[in-house]
Protein backbone atom coordinates (compact mmCIF):
# COMPACT_ATOMS: atom_id res chain seq x y z
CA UNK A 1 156.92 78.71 121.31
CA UNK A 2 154.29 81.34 123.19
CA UNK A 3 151.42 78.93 125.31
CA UNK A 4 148.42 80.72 127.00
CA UNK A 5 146.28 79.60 129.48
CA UNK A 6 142.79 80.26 128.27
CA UNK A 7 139.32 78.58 129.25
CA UNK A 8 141.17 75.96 131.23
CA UNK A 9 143.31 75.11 128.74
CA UNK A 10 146.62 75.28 127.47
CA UNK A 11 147.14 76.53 124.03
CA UNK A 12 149.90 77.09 121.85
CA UNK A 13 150.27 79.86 119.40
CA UNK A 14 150.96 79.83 115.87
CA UNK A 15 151.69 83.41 114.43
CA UNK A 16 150.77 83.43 110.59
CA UNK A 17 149.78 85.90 108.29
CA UNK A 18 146.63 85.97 106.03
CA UNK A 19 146.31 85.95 102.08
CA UNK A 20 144.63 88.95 101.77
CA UNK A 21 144.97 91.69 102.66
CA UNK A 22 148.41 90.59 104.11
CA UNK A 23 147.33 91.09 108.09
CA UNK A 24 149.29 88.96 111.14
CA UNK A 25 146.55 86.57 112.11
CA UNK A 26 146.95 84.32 115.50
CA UNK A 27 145.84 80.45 115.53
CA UNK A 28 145.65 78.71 118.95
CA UNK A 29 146.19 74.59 119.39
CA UNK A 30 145.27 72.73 122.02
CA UNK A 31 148.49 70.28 123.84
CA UNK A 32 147.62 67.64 121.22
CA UNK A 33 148.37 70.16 118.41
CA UNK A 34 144.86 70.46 117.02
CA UNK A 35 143.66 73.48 116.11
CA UNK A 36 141.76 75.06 118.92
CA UNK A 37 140.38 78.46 118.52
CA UNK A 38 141.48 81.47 115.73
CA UNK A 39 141.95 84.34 117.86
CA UNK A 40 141.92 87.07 115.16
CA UNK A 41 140.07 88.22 112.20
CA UNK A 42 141.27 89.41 108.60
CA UNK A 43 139.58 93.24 108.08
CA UNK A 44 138.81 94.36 104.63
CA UNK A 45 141.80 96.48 104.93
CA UNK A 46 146.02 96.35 105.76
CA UNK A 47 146.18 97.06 109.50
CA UNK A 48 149.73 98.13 110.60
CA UNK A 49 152.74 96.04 110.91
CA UNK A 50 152.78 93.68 113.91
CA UNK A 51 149.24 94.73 115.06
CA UNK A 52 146.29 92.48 115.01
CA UNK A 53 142.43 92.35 115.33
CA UNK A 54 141.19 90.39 118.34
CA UNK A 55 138.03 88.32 117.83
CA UNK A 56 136.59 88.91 121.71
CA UNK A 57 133.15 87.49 121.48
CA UNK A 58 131.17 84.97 121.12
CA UNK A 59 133.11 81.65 121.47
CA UNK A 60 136.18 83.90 121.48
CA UNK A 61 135.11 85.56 124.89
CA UNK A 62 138.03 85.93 127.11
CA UNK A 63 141.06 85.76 124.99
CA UNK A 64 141.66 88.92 124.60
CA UNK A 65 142.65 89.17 128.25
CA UNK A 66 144.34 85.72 127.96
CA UNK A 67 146.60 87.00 124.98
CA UNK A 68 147.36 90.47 127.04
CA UNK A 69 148.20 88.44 130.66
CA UNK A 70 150.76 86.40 128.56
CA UNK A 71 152.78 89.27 126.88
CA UNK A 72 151.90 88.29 123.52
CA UNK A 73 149.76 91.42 122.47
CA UNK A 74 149.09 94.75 124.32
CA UNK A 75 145.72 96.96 123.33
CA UNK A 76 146.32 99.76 121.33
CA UNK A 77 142.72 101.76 121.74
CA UNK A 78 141.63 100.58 118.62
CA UNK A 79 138.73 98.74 116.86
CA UNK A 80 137.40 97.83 113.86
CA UNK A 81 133.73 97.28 113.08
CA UNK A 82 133.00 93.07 112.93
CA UNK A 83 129.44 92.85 111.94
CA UNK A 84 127.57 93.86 115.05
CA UNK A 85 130.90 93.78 117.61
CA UNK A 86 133.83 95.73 117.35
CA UNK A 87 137.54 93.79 117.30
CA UNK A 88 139.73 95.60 119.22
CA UNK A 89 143.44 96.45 117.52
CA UNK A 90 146.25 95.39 119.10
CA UNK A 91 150.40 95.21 118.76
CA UNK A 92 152.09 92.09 118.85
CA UNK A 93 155.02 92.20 121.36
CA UNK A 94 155.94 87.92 119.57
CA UNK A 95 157.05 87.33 116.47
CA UNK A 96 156.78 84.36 114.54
């Protein structure tokens, strides 16, 4: 199972895919197995297969980089409008 190290934590990742429309989402827990952080968002549309939006602000702040130093996504140059921010769309090098 993929960890990341990520605001002095350790977090597991939980790959999982959303009702609709049918995008990969990740879900971070904590060592304790309680759900820690959602690290993506569900656009109004399908993104690709095995890509992802990142939720990089607010409380989110940092994990993109977290997610990228641990081999589990890689930036693809990207991004989707998320009310005022923009999520940026990545590939997932993990499966679930």
């Amino acid at each position: 199972m993929a960890t990341i190290e990520w605001n002095g934590e350790t977090l597991t990742l939980e790959i999982s895919t959303y009702k609709a429309p049918k995008n990969k989402g990740i879900q971070l827990y904590d060592e304790e197995h309680m759900p820690y952080a959602r690290a993506t968002l569900n656009p109004d549309f399908l993104l690709p297969e095995n890509h992802v939006a990142i939720k990089n602000y607010s409380e989110n702040e940092g994990v993109l980089e977290a997610l990228i130093k641990a081999g589990v996504i890689e930036e693809t140059g990207e991004y989707v409008q998320a009310g005022f921010e923009n999520a940026p769309i990545c590939r997932l090098l993990i499966t679930a």
